[in-house]
N, C-alpha and C. Protein backbone atom coordinates (compact mmCIF):
# COMPACT_ATOMS: atom_id res chain seq x y z
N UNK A 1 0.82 -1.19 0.00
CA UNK A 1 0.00 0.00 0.00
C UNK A 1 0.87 1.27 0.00
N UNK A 2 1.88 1.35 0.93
CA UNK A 2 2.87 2.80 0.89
C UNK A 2 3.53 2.49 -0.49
N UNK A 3 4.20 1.33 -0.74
CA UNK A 3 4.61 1.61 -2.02
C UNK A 3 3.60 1.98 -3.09
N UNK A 4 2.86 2.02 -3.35
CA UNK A 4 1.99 2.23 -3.84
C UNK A 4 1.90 3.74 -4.14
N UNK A 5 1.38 4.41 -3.05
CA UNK A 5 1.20 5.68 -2.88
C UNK A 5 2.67 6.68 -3.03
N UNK A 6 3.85 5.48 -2.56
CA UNK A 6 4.74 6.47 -3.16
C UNK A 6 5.61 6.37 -4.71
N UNK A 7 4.78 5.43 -5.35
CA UNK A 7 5.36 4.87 -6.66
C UNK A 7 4.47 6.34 -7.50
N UNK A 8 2.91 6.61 -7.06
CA UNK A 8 2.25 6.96 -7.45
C UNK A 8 3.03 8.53 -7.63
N UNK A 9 2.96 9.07 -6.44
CA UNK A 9 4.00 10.52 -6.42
C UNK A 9 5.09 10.44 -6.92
N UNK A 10 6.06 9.26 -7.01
CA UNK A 10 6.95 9.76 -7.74
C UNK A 10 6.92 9.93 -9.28
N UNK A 11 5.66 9.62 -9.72
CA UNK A 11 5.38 9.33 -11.06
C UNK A 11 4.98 10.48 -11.69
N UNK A 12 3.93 11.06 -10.19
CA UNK A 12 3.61 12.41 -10.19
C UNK A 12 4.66 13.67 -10.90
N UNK A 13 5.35 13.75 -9.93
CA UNK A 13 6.61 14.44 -9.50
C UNK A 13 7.32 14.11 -11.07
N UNK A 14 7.77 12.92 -11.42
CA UNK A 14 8.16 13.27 -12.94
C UNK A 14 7.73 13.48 -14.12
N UNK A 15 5.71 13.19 -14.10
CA UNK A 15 5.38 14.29 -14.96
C UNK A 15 5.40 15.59 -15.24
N UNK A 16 5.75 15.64 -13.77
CA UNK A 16 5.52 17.47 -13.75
C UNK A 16 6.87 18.09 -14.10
N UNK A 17 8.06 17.38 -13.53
CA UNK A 17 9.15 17.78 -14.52
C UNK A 17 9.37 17.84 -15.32
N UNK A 18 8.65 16.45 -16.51
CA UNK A 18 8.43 16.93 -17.71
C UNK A 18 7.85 17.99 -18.55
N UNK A 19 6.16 18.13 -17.81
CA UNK A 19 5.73 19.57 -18.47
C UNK A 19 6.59 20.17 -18.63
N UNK A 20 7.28 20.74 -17.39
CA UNK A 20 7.84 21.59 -16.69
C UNK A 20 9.08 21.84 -18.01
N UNK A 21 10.14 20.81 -18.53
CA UNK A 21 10.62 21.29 -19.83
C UNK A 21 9.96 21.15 -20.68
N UNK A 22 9.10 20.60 -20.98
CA UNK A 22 8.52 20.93 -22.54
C UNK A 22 8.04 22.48 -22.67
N UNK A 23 7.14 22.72 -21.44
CA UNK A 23 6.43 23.84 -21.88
C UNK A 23 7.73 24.93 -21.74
N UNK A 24 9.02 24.87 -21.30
CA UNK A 24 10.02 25.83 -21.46
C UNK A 24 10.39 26.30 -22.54
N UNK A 25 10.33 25.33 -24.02
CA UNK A 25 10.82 25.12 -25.07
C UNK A 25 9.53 25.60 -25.60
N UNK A 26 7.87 25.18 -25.34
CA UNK A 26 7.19 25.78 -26.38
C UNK A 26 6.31 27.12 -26.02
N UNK A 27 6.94 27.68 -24.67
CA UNK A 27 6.60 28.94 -24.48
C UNK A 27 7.03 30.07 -24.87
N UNK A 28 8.51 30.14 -25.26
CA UNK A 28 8.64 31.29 -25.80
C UNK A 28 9.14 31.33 -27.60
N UNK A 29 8.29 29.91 -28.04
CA UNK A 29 7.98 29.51 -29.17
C UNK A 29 6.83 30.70 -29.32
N UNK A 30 6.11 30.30 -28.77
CA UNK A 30 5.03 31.15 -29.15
C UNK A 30 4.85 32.36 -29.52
N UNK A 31 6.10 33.35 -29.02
CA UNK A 31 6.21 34.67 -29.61
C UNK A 31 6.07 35.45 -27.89
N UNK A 32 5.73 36.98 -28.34
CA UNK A 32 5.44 37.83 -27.16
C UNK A 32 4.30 37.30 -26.46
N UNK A 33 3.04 36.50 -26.95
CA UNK A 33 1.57 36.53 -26.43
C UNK A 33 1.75 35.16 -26.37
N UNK A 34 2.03 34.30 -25.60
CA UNK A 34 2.07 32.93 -25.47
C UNK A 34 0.22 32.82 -24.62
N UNK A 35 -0.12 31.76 -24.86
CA UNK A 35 -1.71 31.78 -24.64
C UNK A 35 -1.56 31.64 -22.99
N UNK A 36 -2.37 32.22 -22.65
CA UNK A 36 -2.05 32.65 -20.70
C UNK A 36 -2.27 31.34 -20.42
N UNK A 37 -3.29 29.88 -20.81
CA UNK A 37 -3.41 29.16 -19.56
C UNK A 37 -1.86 28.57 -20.08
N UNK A 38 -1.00 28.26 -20.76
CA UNK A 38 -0.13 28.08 -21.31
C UNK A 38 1.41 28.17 -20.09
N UNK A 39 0.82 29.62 -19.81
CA UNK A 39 1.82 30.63 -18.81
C UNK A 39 1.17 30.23 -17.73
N UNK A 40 -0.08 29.94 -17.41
CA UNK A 40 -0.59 29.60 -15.55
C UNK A 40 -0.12 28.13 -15.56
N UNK A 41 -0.01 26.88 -16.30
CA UNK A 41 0.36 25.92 -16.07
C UNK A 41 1.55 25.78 -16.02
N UNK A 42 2.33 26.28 -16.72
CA UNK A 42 4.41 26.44 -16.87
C UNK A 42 4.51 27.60 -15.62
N UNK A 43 3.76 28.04 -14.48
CA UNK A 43 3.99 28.95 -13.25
C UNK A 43 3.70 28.07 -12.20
N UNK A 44 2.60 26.89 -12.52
CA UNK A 44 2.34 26.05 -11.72
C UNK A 44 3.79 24.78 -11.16
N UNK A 45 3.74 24.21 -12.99
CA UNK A 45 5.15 23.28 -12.73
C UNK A 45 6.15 23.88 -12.13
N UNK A 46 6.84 25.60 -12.05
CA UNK A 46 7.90 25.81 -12.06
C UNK A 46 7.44 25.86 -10.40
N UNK A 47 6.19 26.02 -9.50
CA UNK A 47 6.54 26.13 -8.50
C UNK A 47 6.53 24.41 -7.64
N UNK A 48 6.02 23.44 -8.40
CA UNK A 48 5.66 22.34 -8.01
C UNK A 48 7.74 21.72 -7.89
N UNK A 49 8.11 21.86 -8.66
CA UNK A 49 9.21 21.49 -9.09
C UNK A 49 10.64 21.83 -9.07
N UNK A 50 10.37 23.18 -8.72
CA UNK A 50 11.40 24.07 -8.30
C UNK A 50 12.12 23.40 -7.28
N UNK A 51 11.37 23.24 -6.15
CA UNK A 51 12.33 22.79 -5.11
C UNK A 51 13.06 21.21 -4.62
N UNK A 52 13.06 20.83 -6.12
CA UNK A 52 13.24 19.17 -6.48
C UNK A 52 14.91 20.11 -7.31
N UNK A 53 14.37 20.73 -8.03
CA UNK A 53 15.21 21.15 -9.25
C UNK A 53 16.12 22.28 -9.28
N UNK A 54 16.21 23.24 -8.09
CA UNK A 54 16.75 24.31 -7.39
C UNK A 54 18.32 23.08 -6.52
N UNK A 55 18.08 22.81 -6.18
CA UNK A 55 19.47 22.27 -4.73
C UNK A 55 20.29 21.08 -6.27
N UNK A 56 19.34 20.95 -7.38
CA UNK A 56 20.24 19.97 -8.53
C UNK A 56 21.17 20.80 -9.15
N UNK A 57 20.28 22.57 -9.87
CA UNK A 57 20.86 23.03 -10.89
C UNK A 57 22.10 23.78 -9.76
N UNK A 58 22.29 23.72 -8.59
CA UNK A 58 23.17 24.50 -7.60
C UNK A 58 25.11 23.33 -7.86
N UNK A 59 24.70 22.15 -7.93
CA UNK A 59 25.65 21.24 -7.83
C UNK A 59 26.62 20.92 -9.50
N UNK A 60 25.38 21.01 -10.58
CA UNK A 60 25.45 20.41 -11.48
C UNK A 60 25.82 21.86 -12.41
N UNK A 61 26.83 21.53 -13.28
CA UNK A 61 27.52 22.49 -14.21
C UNK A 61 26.80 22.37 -15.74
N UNK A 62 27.06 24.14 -16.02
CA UNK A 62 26.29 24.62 -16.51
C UNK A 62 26.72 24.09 -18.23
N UNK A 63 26.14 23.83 -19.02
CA UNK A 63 25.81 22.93 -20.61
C UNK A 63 25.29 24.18 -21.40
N UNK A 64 26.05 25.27 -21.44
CA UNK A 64 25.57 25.75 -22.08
C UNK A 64 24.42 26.42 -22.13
N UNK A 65 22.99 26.87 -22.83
CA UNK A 65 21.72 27.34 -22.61
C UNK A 65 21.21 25.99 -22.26
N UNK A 66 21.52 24.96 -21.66
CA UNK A 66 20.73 23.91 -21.56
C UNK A 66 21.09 23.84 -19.95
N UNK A 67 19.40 23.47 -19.54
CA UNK A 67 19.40 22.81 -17.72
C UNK A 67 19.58 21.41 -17.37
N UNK A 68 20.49 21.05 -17.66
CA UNK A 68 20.37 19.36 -17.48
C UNK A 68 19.77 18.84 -15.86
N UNK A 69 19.37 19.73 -15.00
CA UNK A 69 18.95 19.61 -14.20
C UNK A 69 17.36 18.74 -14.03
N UNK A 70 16.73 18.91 -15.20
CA UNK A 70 15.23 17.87 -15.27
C UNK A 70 15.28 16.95 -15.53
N UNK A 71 16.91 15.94 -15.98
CA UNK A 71 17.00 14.93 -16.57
C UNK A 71 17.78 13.95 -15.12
N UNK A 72 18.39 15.09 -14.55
CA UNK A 72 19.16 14.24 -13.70
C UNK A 72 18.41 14.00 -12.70
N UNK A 73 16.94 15.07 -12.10
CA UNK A 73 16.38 14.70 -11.15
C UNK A 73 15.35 13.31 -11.60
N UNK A 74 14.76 13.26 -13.02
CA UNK A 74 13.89 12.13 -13.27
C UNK A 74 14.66 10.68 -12.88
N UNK A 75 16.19 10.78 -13.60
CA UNK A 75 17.02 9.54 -12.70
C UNK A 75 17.28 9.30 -11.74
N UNK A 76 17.19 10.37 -10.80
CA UNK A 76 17.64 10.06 -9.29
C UNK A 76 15.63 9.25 -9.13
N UNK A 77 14.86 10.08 -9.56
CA UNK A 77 13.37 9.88 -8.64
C UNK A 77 13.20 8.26 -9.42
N UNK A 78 13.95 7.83 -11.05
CA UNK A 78 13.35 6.55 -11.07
C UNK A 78 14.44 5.51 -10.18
N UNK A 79 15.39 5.53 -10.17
CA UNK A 79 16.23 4.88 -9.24
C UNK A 79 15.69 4.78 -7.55
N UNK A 80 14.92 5.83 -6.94
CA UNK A 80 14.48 5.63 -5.84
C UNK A 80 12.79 4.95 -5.98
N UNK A 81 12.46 5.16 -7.38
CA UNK A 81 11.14 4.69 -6.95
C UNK A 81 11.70 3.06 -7.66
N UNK A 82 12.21 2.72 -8.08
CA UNK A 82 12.73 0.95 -8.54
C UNK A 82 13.04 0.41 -7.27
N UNK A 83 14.17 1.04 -6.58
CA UNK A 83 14.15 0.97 -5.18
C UNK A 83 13.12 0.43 -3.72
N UNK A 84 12.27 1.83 -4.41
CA UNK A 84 10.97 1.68 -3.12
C UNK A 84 10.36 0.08 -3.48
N UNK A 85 10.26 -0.02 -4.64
CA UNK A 85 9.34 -0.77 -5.37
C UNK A 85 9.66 -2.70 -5.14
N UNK A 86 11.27 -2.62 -5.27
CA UNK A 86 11.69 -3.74 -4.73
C UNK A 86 11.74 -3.94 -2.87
N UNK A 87 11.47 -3.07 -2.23
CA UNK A 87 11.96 -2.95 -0.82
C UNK A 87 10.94 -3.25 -0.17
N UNK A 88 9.63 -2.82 -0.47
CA UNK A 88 8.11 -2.59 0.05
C UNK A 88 7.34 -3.75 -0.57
């Protein structure tokens, strides 16, 4: 049952990192007027996620215009949820 519930959040947690880069890449695609719910959902991920993805991009060196920071947290969260998953 806990594994469960925490297989579930971590699954959570890496969709939302995903939005979280996609919509980086197709927001300021869009030009000056990106469609607002567009901007309320990419304000949502950045606050859901931030503090997963803030203490990564602090450690991890910088690639250029690229955050490799959403890729390294999805591996740490599937390695702990494979983890949970065998343990529970």
């Amino acid at each position: 049952m806990i594994a469960e519930i925490l297989n579930i959040l971590i699954t959570l947690v890496m969709t939302a990192i995903l939005i979280r880069a996609l919509l980086s890449f197709i927001v300021p695609i869009m030009g000056n007027q990106p469609h607002p719910i567009l901007v309320s959902v990419q304000d949502v991920m950045i606050q859901l996620t931030e503090p997963i993805l803030a203490p990564l991009r602090r450690v991890l060196p910088t690639v250029g215009a690229f955050d490799l920071s959403p890729m390294v947290a999805i591996i740490i969260l599937i390695v702990i949820q494979r983890v949970i998953i065998t343990r529970l």
